[in-house]
PDB file of N, CA and C in Angstrom:
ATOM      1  N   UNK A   1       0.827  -1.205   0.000  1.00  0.00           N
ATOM      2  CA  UNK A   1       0.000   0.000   0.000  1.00  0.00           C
ATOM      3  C   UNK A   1       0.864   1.259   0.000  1.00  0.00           C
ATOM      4  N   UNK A   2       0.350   2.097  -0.957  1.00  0.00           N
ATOM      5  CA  UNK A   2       1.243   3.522  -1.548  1.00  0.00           C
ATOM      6  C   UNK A   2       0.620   4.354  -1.803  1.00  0.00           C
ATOM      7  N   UNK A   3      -1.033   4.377  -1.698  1.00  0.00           N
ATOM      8  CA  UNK A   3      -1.422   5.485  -2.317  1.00  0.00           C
ATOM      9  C   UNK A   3      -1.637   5.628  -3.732  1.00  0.00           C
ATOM     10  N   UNK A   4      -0.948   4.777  -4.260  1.00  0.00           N
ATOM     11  CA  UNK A   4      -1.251   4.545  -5.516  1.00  0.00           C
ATOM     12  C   UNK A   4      -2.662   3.613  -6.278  1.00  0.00           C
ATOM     13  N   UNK A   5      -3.333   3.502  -5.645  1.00  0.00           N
ATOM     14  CA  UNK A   5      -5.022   2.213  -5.254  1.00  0.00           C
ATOM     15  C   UNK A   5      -4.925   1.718  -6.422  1.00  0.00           C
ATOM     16  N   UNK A   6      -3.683   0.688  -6.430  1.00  0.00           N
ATOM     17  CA  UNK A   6      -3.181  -0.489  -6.947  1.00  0.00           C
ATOM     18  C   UNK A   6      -2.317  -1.342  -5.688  1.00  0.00           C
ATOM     19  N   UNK A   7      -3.134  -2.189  -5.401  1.00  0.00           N
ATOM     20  CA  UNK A   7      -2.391  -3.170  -4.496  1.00  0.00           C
ATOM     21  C   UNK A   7      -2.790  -2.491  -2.984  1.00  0.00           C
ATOM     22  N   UNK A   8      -3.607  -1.935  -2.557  1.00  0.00           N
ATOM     23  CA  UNK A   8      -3.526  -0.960  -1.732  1.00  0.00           C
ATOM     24  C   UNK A   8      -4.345  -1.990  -0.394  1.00  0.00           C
ATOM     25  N   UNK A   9      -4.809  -3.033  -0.619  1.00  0.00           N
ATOM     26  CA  UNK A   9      -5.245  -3.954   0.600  1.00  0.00           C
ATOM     27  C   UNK A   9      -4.990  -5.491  -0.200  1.00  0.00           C
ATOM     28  N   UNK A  10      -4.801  -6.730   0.888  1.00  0.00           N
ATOM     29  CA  UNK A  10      -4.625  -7.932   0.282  1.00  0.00           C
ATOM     30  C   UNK A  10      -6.017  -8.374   0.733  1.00  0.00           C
ATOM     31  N   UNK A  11      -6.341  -8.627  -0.866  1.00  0.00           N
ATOM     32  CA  UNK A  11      -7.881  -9.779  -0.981  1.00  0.00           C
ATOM     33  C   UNK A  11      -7.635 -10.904  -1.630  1.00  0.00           C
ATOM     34  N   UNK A  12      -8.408 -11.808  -0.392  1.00  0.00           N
ATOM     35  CA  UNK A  12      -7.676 -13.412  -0.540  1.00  0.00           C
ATOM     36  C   UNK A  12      -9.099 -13.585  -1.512  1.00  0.00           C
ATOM     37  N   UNK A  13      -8.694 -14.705  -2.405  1.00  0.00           N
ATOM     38  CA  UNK A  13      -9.747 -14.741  -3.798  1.00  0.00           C
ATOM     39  C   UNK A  13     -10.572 -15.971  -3.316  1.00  0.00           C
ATOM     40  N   UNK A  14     -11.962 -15.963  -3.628  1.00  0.00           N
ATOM     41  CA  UNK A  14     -12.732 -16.860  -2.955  1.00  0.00           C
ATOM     42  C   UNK A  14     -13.299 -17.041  -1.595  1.00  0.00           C
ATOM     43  N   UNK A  15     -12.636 -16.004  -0.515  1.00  0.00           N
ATOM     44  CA  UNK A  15     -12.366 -16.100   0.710  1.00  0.00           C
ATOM     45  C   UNK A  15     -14.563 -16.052   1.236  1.00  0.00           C
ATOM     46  N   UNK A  16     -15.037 -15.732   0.271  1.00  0.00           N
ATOM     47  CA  UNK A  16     -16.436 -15.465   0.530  1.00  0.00           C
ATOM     48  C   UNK A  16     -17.087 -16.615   0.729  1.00  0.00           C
ATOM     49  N   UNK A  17     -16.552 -17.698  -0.270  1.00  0.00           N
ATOM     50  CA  UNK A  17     -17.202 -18.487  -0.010  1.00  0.00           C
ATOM     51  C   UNK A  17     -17.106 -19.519   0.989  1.00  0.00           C
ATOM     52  N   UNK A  18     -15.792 -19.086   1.935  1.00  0.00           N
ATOM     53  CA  UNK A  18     -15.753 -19.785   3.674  1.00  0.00           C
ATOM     54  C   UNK A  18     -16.201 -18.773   4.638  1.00  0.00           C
ATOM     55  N   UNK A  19     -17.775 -18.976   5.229  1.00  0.00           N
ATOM     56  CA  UNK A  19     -18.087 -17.759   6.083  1.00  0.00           C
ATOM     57  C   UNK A  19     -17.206 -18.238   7.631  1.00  0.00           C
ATOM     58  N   UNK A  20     -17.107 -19.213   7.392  1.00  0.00           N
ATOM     59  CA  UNK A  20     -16.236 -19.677   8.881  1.00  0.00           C
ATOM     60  C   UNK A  20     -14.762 -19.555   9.138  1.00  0.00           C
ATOM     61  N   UNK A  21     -14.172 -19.059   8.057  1.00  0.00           N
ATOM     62  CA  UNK A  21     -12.950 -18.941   7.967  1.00  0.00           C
ATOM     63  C   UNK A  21     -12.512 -17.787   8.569  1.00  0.00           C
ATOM     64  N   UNK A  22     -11.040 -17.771   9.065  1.00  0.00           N
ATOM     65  CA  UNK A  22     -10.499 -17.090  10.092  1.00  0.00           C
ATOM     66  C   UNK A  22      -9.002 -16.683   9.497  1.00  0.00           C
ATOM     67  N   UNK A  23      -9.091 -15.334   9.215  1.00  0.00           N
ATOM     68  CA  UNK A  23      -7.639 -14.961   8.581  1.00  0.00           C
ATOM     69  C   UNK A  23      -6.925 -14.632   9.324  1.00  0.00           C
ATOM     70  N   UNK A  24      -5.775 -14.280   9.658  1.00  0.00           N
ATOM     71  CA  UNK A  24      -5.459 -13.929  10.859  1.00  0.00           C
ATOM     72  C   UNK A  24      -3.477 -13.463  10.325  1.00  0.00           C
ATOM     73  N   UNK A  25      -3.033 -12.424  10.474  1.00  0.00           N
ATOM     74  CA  UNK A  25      -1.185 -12.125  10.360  1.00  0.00           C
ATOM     75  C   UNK A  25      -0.536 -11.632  11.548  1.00  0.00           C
ATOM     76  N   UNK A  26       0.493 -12.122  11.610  1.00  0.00           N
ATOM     77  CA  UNK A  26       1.510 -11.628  12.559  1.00  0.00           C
ATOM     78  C   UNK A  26       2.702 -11.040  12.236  1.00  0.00           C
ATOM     79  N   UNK A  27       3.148 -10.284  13.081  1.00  0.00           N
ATOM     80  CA  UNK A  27       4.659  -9.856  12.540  1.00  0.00           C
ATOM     81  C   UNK A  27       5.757 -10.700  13.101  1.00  0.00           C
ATOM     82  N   UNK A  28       6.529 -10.133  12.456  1.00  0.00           N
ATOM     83  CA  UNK A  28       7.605 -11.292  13.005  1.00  0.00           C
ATOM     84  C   UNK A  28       8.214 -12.003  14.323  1.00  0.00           C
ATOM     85  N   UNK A  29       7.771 -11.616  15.604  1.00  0.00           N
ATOM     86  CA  UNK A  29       7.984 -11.961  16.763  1.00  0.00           C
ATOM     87  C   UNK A  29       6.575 -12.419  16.996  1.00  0.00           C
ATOM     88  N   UNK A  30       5.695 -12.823  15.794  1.00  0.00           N
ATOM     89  CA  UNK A  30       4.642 -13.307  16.637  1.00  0.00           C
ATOM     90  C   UNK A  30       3.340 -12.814  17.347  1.00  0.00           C
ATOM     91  N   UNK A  31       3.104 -11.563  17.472  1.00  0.00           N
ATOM     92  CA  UNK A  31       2.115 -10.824  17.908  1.00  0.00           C
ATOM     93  C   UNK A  31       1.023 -10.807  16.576  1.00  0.00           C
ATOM     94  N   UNK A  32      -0.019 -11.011  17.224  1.00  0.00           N
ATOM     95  CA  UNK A  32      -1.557 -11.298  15.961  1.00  0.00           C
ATOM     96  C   UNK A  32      -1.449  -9.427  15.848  1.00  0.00           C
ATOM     97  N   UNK A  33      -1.482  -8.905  14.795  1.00  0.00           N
ATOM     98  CA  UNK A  33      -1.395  -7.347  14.107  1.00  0.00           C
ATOM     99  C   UNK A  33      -3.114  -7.124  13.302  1.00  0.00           C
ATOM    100  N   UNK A  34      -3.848  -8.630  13.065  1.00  0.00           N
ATOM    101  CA  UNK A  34      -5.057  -8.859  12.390  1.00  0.00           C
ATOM    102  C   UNK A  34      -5.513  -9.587  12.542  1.00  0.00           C
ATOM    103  N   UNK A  35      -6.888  -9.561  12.139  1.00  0.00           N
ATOM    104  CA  UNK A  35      -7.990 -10.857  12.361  1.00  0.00           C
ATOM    105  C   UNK A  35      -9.077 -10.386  11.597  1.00  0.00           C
ATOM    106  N   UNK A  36      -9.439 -11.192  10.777  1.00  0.00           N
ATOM    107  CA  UNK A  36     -11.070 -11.252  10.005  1.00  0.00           C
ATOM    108  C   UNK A  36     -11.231 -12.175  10.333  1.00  0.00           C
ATOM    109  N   UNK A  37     -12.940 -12.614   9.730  1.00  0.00           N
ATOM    110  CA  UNK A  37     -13.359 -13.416   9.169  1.00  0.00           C
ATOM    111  C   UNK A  37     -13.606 -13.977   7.784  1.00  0.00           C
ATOM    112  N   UNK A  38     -13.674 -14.690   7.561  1.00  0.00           N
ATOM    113  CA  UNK A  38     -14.307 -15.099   6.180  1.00  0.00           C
ATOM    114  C   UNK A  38     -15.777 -14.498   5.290  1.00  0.00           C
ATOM    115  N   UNK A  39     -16.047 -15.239   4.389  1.00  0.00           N
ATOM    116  CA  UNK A  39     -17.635 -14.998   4.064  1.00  0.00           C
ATOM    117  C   UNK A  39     -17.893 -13.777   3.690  1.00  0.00           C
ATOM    118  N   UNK A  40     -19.115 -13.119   3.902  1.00  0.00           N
ATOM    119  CA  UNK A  40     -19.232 -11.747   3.292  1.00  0.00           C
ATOM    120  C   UNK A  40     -18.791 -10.506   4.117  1.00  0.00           C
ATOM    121  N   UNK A  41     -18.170 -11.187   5.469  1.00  0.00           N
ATOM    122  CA  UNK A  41     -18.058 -10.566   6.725  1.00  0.00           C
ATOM    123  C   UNK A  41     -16.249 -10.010   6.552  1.00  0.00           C
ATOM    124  N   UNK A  42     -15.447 -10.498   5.464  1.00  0.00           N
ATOM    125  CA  UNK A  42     -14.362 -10.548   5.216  1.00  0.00           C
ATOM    126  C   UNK A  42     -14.028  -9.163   5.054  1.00  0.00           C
ATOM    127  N   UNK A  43     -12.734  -8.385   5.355  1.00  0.00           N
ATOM    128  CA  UNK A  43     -12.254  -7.043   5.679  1.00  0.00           C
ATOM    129  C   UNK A  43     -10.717  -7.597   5.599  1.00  0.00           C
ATOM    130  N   UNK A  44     -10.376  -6.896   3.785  1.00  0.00           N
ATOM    131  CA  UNK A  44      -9.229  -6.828   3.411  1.00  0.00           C
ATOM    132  C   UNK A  44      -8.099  -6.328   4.281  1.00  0.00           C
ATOM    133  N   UNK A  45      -7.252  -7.060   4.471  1.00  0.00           N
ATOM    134  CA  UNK A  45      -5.947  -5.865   5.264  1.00  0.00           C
ATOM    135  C   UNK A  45      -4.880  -4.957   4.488  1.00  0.00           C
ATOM    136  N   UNK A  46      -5.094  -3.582   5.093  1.00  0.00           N
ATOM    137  CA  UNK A  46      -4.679  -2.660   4.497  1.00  0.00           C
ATOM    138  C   UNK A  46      -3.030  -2.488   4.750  1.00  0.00           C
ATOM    139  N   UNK A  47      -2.155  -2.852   5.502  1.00  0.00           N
ATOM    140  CA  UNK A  47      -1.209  -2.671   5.964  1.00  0.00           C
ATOM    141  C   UNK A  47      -1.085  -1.778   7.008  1.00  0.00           C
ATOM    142  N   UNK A  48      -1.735  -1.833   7.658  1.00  0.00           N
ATOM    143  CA  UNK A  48      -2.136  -1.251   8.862  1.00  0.00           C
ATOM    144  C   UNK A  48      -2.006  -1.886  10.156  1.00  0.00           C
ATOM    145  N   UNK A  49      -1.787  -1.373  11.366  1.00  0.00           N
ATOM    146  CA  UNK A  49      -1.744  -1.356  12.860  1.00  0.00           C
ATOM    147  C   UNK A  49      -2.194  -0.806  13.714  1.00  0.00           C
ATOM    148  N   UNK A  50      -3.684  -0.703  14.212  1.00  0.00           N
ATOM    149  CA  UNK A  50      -4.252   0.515  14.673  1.00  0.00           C
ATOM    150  C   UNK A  50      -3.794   1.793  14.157  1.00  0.00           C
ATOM    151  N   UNK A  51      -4.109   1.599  13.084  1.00  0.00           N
ATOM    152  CA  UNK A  51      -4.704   2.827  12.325  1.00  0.00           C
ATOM    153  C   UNK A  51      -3.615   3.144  11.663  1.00  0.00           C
ATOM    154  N   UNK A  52      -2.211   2.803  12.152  1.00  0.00           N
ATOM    155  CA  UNK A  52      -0.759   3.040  11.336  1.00  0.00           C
ATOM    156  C   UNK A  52      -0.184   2.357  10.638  1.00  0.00           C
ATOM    157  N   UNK A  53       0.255   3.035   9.442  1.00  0.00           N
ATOM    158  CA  UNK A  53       0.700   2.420   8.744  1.00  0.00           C
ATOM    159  C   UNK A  53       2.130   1.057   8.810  1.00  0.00           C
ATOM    160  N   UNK A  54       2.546   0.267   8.493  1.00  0.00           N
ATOM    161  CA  UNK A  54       2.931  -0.961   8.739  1.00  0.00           C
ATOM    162  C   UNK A  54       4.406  -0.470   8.252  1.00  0.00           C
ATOM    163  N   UNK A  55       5.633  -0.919   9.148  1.00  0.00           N
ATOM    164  CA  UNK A  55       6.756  -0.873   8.045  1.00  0.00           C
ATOM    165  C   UNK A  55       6.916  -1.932   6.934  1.00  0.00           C
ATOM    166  N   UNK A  56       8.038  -1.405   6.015  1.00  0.00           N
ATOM    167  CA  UNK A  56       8.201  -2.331   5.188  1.00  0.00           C
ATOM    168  C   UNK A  56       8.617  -3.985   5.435  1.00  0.00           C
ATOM    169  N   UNK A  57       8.185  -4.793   5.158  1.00  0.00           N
ATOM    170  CA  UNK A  57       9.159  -6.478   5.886  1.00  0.00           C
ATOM    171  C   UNK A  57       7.865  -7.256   5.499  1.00  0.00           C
ATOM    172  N   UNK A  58       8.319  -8.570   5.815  1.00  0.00           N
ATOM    173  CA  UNK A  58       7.661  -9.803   5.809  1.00  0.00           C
ATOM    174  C   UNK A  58       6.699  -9.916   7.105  1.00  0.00           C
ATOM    175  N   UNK A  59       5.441 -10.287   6.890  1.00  0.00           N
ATOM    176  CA  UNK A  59       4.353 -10.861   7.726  1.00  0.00           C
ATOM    177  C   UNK A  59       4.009 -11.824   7.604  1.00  0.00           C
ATOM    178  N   UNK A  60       3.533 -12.888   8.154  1.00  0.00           N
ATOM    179  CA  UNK A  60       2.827 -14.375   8.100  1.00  0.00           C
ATOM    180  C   UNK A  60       1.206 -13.846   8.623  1.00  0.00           C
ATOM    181  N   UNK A  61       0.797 -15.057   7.712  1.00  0.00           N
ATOM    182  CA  UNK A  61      -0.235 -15.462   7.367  1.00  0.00           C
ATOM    183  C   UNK A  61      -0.848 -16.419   8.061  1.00  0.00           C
ATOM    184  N   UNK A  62      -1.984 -16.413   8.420  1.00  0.00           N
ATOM    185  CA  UNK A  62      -2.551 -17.872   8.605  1.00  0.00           C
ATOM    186  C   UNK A  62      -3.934 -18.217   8.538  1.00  0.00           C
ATOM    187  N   UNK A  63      -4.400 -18.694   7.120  1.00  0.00           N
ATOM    188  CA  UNK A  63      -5.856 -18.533   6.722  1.00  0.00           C
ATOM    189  C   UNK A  63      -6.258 -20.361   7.190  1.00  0.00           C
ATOM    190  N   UNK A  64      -7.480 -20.019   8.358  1.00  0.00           N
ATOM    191  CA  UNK A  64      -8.481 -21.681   8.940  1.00  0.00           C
ATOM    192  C   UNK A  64      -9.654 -21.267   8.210  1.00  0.00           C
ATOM    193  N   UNK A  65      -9.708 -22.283   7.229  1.00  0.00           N
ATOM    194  CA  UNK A  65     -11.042 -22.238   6.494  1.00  0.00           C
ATOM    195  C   UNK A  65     -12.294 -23.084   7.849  1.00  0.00           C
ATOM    196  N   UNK A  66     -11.594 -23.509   8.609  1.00  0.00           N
ATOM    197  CA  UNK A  66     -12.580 -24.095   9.623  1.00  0.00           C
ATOM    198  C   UNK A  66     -13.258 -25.351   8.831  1.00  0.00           C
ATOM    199  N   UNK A  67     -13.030 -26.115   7.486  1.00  0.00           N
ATOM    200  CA  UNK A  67     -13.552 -27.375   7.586  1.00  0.00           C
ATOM    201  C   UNK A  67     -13.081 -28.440   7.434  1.00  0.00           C
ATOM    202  N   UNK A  68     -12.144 -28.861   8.177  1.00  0.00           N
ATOM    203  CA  UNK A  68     -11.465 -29.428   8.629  1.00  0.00           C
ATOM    204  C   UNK A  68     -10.361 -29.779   7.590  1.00  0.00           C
ATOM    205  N   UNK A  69      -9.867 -28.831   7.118  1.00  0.00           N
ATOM    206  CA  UNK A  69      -8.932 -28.915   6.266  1.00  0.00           C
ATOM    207  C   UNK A  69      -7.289 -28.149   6.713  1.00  0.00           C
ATOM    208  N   UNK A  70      -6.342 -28.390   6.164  1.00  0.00           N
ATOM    209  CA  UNK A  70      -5.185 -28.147   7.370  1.00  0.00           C
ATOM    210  C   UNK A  70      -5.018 -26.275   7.066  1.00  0.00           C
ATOM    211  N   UNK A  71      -5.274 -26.030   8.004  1.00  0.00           N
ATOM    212  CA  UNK A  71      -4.840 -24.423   7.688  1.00  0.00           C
ATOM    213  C   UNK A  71      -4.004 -24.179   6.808  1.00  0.00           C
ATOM    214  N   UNK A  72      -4.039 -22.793   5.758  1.00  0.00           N
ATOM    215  CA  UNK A  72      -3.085 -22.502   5.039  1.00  0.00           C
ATOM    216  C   UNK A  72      -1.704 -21.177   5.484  1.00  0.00           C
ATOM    217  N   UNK A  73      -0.704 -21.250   5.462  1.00  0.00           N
ATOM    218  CA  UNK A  73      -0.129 -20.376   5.704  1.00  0.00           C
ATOM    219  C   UNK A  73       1.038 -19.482   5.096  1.00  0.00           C
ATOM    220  N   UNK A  74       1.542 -18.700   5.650  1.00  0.00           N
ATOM    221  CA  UNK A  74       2.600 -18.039   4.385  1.00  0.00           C
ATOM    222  C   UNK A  74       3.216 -17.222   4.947  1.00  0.00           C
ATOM    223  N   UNK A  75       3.655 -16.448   4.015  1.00  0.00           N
ATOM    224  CA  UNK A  75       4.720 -15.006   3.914  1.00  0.00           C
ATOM    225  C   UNK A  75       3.897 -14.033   3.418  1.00  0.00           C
ATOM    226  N   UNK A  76       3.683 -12.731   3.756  1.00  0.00           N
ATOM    227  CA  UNK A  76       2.730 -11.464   2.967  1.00  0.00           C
ATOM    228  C   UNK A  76       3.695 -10.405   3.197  1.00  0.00           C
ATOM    229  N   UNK A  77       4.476  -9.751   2.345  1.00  0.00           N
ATOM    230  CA  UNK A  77       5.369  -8.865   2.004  1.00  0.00           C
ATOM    231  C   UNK A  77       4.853  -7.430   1.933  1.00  0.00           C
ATOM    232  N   UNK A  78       4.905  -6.246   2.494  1.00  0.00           N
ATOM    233  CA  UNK A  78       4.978  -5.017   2.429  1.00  0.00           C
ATOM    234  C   UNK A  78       5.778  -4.325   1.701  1.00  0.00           C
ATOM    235  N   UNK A  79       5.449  -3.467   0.747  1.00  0.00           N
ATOM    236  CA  UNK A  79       6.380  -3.027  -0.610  1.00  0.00           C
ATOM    237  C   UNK A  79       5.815  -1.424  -0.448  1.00  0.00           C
ATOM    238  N   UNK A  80       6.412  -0.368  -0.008  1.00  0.00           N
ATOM    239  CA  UNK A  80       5.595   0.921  -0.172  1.00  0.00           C
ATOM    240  C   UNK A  80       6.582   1.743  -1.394  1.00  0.00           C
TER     241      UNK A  80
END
């Protein structure tokens, strides 16, 4: 996110159609920085931290679709 409203929040594709699903990122020591839900209830993350903007670096991921399938997880990169 730059201001440029290209790339400016991450939307996970399909994410609507798990209303039970639980998105959730941390920064690198581990502290939860986010949390949605799934379904129509889903709220893109902007790169944000109460209300501030995020430095640049690597975040993890961790999307529970909740049906009993193994959570998915990752790396989500900040580029300003």
């Amino acid at each position: 996110p730059n201001g440029d409203n290209d790339n400016e929040t991450w939307d996970i594709v399909s994410i609507e159609l798990y209303p039970e699903a639980k998105v959730q990122i941390f920064n690198r020591w581990g502290a939860l920085i986010f949390e949605t839900s799934g379904g129509e209830q889903y709220i893109p993350w902007d790169g944000t931290y109460n209300g501030e903007d995020l430095p640049i670096g690597t975040y993890y991921y961790i999307i529970d679709l909740n049906n009993n399938a193994t959570p998915i997880s990752g790396p989500v990169t900040i580029i300003r």
